[in-house]
C-alpha atoms as a PDB file:
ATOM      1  CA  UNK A   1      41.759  -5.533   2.241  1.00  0.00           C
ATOM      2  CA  UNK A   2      39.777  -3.780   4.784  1.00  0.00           C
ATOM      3  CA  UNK A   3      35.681  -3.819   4.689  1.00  0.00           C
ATOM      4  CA  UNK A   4      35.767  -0.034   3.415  1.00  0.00           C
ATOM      5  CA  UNK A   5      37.996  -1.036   0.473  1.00  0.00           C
ATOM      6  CA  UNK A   6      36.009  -4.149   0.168  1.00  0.00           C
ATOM      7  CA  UNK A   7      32.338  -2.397  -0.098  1.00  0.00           C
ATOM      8  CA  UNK A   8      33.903   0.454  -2.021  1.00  0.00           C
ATOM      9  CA  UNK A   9      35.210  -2.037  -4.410  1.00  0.00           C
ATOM     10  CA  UNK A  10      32.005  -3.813  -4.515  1.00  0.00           C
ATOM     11  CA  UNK A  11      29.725  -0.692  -5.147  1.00  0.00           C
ATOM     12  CA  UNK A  12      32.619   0.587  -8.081  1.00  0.00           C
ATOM     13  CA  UNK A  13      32.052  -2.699  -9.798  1.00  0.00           C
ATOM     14  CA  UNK A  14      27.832  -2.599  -9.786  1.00  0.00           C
ATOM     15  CA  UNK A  15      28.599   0.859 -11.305  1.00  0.00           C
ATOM     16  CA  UNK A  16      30.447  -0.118 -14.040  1.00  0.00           C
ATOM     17  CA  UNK A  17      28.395  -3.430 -15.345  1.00  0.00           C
ATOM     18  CA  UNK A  18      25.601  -3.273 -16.910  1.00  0.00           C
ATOM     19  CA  UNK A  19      22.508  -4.970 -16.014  1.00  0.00           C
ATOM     20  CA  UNK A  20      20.536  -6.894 -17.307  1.00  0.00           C
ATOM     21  CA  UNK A  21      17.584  -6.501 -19.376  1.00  0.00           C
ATOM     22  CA  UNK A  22      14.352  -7.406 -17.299  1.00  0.00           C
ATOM     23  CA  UNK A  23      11.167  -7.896 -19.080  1.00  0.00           C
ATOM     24  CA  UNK A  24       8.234  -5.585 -17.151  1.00  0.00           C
ATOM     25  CA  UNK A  25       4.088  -5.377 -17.744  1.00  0.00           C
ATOM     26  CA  UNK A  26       3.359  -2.080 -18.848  1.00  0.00           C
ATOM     27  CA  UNK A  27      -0.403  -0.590 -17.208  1.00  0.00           C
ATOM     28  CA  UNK A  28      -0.638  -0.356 -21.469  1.00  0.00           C
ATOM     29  CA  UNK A  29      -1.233  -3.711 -21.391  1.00  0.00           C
ATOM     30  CA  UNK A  30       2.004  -5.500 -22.841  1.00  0.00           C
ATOM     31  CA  UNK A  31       5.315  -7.175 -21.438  1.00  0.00           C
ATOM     32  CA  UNK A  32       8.277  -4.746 -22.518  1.00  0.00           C
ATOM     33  CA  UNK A  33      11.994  -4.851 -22.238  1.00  0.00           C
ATOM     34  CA  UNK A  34      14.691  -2.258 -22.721  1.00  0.00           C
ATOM     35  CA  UNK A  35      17.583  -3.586 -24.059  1.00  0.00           C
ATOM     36  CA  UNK A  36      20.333  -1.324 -24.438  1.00  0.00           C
ATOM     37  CA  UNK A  37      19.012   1.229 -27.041  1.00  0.00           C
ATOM     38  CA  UNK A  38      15.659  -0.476 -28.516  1.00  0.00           C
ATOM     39  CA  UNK A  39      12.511  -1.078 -27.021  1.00  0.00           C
ATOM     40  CA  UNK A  40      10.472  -4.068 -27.267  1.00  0.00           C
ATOM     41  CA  UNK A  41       7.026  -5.133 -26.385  1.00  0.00           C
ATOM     42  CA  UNK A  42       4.201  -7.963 -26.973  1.00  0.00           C
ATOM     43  CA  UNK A  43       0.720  -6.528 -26.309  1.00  0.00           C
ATOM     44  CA  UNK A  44      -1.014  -8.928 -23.775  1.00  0.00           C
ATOM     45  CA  UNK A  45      -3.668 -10.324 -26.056  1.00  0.00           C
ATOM     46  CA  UNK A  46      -3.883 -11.586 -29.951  1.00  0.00           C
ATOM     47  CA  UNK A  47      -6.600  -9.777 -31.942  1.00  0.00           C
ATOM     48  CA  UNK A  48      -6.807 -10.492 -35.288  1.00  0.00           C
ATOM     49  CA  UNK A  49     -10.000  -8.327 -36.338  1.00  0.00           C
ATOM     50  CA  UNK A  50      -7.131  -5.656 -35.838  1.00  0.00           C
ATOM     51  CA  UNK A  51      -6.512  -3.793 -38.859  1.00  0.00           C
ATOM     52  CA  UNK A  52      -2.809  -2.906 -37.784  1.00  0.00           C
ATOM     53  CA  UNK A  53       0.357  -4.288 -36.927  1.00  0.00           C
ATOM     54  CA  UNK A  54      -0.662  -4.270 -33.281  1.00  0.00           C
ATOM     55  CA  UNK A  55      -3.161  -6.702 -32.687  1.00  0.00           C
ATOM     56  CA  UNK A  56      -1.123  -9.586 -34.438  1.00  0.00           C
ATOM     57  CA  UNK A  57       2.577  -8.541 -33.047  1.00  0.00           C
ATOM     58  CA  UNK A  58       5.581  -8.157 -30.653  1.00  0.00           C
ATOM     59  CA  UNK A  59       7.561  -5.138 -31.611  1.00  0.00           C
ATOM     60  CA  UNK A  60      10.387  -3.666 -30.960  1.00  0.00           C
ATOM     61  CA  UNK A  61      12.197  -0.155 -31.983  1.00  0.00           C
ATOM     62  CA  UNK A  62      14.775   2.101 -31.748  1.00  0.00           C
ATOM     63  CA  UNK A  63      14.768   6.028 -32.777  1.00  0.00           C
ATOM     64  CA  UNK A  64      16.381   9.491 -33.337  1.00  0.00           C
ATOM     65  CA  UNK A  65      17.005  11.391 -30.575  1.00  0.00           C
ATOM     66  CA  UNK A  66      15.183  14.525 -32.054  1.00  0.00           C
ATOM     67  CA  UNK A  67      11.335  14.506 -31.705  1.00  0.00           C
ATOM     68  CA  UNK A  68       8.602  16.094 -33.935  1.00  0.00           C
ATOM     69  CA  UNK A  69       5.717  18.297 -32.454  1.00  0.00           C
ATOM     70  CA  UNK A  70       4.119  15.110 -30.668  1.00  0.00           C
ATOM     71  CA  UNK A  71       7.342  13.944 -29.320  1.00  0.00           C
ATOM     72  CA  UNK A  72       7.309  10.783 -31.338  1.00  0.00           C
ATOM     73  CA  UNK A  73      11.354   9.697 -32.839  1.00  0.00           C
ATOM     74  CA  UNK A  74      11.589  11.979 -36.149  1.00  0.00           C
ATOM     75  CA  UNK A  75      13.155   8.850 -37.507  1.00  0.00           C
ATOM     76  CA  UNK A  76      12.607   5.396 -36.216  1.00  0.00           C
ATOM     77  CA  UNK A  77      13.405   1.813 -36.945  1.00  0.00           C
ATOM     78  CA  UNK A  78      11.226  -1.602 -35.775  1.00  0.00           C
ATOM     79  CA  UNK A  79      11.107  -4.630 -35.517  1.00  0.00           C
ATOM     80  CA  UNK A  80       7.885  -6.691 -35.859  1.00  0.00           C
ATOM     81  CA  UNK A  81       7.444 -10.852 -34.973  1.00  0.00           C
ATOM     82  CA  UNK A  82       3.851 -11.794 -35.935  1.00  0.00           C
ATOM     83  CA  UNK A  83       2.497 -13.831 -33.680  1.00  0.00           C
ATOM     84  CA  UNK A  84       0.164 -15.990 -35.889  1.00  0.00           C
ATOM     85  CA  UNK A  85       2.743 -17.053 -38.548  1.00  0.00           C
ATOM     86  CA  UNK A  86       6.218 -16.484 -36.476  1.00  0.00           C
ATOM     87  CA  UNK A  87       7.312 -13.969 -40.105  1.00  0.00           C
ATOM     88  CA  UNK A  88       9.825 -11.046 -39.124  1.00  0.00           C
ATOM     89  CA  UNK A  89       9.149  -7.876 -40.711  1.00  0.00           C
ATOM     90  CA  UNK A  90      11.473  -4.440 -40.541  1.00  0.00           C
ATOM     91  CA  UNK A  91      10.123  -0.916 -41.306  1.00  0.00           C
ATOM     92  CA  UNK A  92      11.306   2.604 -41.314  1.00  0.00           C
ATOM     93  CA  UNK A  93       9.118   5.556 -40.256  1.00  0.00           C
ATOM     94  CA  UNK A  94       9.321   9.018 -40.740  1.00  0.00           C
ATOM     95  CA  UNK A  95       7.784  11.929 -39.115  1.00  0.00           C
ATOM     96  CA  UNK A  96       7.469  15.626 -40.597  1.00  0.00           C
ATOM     97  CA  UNK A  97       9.147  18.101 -38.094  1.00  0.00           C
ATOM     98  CA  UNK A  98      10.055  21.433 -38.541  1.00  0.00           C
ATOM     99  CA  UNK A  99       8.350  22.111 -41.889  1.00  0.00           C
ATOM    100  CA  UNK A 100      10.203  18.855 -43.625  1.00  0.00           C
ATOM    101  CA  UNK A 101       8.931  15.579 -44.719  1.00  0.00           C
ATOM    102  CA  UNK A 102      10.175  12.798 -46.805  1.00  0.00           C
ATOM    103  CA  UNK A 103      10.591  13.503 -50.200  1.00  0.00           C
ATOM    104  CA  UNK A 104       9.424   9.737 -51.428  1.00  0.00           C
ATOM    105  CA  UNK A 105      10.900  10.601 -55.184  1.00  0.00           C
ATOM    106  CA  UNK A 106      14.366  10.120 -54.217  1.00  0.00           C
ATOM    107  CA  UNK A 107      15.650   7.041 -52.660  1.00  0.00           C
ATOM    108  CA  UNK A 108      16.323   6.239 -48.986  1.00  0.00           C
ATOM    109  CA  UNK A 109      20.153   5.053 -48.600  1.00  0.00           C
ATOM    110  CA  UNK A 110      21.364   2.637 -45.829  1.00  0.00           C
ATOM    111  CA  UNK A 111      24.550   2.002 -44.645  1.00  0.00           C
ATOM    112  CA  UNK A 112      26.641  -0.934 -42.270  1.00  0.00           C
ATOM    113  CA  UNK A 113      29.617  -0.060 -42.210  1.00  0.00           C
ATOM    114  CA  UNK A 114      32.121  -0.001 -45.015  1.00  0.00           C
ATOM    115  CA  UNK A 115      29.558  -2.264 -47.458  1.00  0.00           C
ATOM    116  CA  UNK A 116      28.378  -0.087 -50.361  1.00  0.00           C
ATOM    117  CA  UNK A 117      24.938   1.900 -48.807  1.00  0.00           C
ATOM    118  CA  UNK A 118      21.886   0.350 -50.083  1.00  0.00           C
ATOM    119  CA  UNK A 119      19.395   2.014 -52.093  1.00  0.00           C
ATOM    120  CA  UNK A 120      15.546   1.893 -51.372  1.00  0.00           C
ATOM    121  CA  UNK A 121      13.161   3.272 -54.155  1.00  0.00           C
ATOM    122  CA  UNK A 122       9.802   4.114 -52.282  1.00  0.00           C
ATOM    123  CA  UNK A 123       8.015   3.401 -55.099  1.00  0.00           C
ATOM    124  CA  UNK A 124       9.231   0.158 -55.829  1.00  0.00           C
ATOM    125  CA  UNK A 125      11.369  -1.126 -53.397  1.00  0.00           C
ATOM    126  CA  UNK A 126       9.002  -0.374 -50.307  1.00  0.00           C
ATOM    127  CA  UNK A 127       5.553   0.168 -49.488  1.00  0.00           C
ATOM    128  CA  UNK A 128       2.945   0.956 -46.615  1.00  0.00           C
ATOM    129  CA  UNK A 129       0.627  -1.353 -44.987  1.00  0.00           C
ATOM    130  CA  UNK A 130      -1.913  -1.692 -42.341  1.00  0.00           C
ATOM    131  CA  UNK A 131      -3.156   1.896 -41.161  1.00  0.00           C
ATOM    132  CA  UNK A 132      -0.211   3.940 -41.346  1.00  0.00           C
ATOM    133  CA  UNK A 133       1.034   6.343 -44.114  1.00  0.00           C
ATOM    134  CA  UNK A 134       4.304   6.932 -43.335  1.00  0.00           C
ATOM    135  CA  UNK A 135       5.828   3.565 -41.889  1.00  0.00           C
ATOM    136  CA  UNK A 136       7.658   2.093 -45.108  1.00  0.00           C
ATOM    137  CA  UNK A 137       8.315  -1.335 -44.955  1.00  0.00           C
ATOM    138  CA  UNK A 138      10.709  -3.646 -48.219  1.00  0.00           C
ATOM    139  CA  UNK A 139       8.397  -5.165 -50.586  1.00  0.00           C
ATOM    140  CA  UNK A 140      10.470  -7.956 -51.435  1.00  0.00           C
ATOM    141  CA  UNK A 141      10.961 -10.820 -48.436  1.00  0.00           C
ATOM    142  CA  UNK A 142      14.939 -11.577 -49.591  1.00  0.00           C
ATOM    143  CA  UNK A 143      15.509  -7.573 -49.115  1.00  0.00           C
ATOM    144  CA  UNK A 144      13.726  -7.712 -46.141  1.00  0.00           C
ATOM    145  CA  UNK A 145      15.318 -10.759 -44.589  1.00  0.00           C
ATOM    146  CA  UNK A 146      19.034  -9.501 -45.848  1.00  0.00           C
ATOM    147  CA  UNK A 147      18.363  -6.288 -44.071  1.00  0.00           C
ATOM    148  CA  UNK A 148      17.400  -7.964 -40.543  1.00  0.00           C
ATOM    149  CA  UNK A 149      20.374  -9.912 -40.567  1.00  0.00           C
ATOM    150  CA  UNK A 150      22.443  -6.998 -41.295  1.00  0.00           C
ATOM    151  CA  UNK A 151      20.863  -5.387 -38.057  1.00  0.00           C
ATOM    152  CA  UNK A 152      21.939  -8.434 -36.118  1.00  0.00           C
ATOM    153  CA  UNK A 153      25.483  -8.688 -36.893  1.00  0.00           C
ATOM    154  CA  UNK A 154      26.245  -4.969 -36.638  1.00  0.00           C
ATOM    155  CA  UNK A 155      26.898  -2.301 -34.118  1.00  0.00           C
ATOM    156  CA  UNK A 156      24.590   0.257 -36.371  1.00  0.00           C
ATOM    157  CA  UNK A 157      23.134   1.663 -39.724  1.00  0.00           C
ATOM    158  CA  UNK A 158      23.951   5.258 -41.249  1.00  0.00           C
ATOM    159  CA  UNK A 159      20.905   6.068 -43.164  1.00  0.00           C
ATOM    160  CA  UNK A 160      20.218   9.122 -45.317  1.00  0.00           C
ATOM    161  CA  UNK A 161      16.738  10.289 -45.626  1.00  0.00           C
ATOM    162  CA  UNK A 162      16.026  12.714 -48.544  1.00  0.00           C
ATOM    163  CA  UNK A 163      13.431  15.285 -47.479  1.00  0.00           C
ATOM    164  CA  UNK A 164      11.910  18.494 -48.967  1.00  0.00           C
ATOM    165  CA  UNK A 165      11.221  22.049 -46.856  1.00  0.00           C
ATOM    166  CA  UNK A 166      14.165  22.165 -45.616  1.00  0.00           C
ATOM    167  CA  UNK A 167      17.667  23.868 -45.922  1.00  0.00           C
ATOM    168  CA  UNK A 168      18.844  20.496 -47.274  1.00  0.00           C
ATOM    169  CA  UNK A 169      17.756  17.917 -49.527  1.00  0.00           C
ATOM    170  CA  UNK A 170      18.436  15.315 -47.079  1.00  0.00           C
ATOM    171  CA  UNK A 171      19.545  14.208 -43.824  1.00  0.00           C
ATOM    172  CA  UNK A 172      21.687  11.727 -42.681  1.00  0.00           C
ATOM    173  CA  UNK A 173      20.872   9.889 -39.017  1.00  0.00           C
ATOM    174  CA  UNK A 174      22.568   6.858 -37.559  1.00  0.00           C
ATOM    175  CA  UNK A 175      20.607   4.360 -34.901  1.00  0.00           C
ATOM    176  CA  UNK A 176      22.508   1.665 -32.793  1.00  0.00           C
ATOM    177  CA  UNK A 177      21.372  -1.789 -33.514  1.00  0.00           C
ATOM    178  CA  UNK A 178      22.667  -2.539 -30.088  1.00  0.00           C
ATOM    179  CA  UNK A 179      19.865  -4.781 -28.733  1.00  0.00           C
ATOM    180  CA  UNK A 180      18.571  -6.410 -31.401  1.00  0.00           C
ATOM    181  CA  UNK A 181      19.787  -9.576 -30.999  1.00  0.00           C
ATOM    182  CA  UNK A 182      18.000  -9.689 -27.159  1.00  0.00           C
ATOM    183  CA  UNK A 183      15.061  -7.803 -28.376  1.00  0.00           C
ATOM    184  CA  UNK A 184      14.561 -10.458 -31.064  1.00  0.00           C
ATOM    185  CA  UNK A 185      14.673 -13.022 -28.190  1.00  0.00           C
ATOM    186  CA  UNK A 186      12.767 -11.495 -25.762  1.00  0.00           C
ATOM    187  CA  UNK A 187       9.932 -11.387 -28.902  1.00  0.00           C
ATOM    188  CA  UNK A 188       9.742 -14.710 -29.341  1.00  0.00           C
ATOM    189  CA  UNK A 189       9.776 -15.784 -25.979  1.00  0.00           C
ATOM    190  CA  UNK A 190       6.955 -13.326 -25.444  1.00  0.00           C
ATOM    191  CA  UNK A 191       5.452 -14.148 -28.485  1.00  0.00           C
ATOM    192  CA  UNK A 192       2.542 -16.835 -26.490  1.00  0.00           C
ATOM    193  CA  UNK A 193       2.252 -14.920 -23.550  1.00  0.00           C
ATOM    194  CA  UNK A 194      -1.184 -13.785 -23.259  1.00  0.00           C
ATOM    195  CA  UNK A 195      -3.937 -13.477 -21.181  1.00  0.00           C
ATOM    196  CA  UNK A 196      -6.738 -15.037 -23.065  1.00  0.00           C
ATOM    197  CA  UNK A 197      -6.872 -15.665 -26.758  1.00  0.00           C
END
């Protein structure tokens, strides 16, 4: 093998694998990691006078490709580790875009794979908490740990959203899980790093 065929080989190669996840510090203040299609981060200090999510957790998320007006996901999925009692959470959020929003009276569906979809009431089966109003999260732990072990195992989740203001009475998206698995890791091995707490 010559050395042109060699380095041609060699460059082909870094081409074609992917590498690997490294975590960063963000000037925002937190330790973040991309891996493959979520994002996840652990702020750089623990403050629990915090009235949101934020001040007690890592995080990490994956979205819709479509934006709304603010160019925040339309639809987005994350992953929260709190920090103070190690307790995974999961929660869907919804922004309005183009004259729609979520019609909370009908039920969100989710999907993995061929297993019949799952049916969330918003009433009953999930709620809001901290300071957001549209971030929906399941009210019952079982649900809510069933759900994140779903995300683990599989390569994604169909969901369909019913909405109002629009042409349709719903939409249906469908977000890779790929990278949960490392973006669970790389939360709780960033769960303790901090500056000063």
């Amino acid at each position: 093998m010559t050395n042109k065929t060699a380095l041609a080989l060699a460059i082909a190669l870094t081409m074609t694998v992917p590498l690997a996840a490294k975590p960063f510090h963000h000037p925002f203040g937190e330790w973040r990691e991309y891996n493959q299609d979520w994002l996840s981060a652990c702020p750089d200090k623990i403050d629990e006078k915090d009235t949101g999510y934020y001040g007690v957790s890592c995080f990490a998320s994956t979205g819709t490709v479509e934006v709304n007006a603010v160019n925040f996901p339309v639809y987005k999925l994350t992953l929260f580790l709190n920090r103070l009692t190690g307790v995974l959470d999961v929660a869907f959020t919804a922004a309005a875009t183009d004259g729609t929003e979520l019609d909370p009276s009908r039920p969100l569906l989710i999907k993995f794979g061929g297993e019949p979809a799952i049916s969330l009431d918003f009433s009953k089966d999930l709620e809001t908490r901290y300071n957001t109003i549209n971030q929906y999260y399941p009210a019952d732990p079982a649900r809510r740990d069933a759900l994140i072990e779903a995300m683990k195992s599989r390569n994604a989740v169909s969901m369909t959203v019913p909405i109002t203001g629009g042409a349709k009475d719903s939409v249906d998206i469908r977000m890779s899980m790929r990278g949960v698995a490392a973006s669970l890791d790389f939360m709780q091995s960033y769960s303790r790093k901090i500056d000063n707490y």
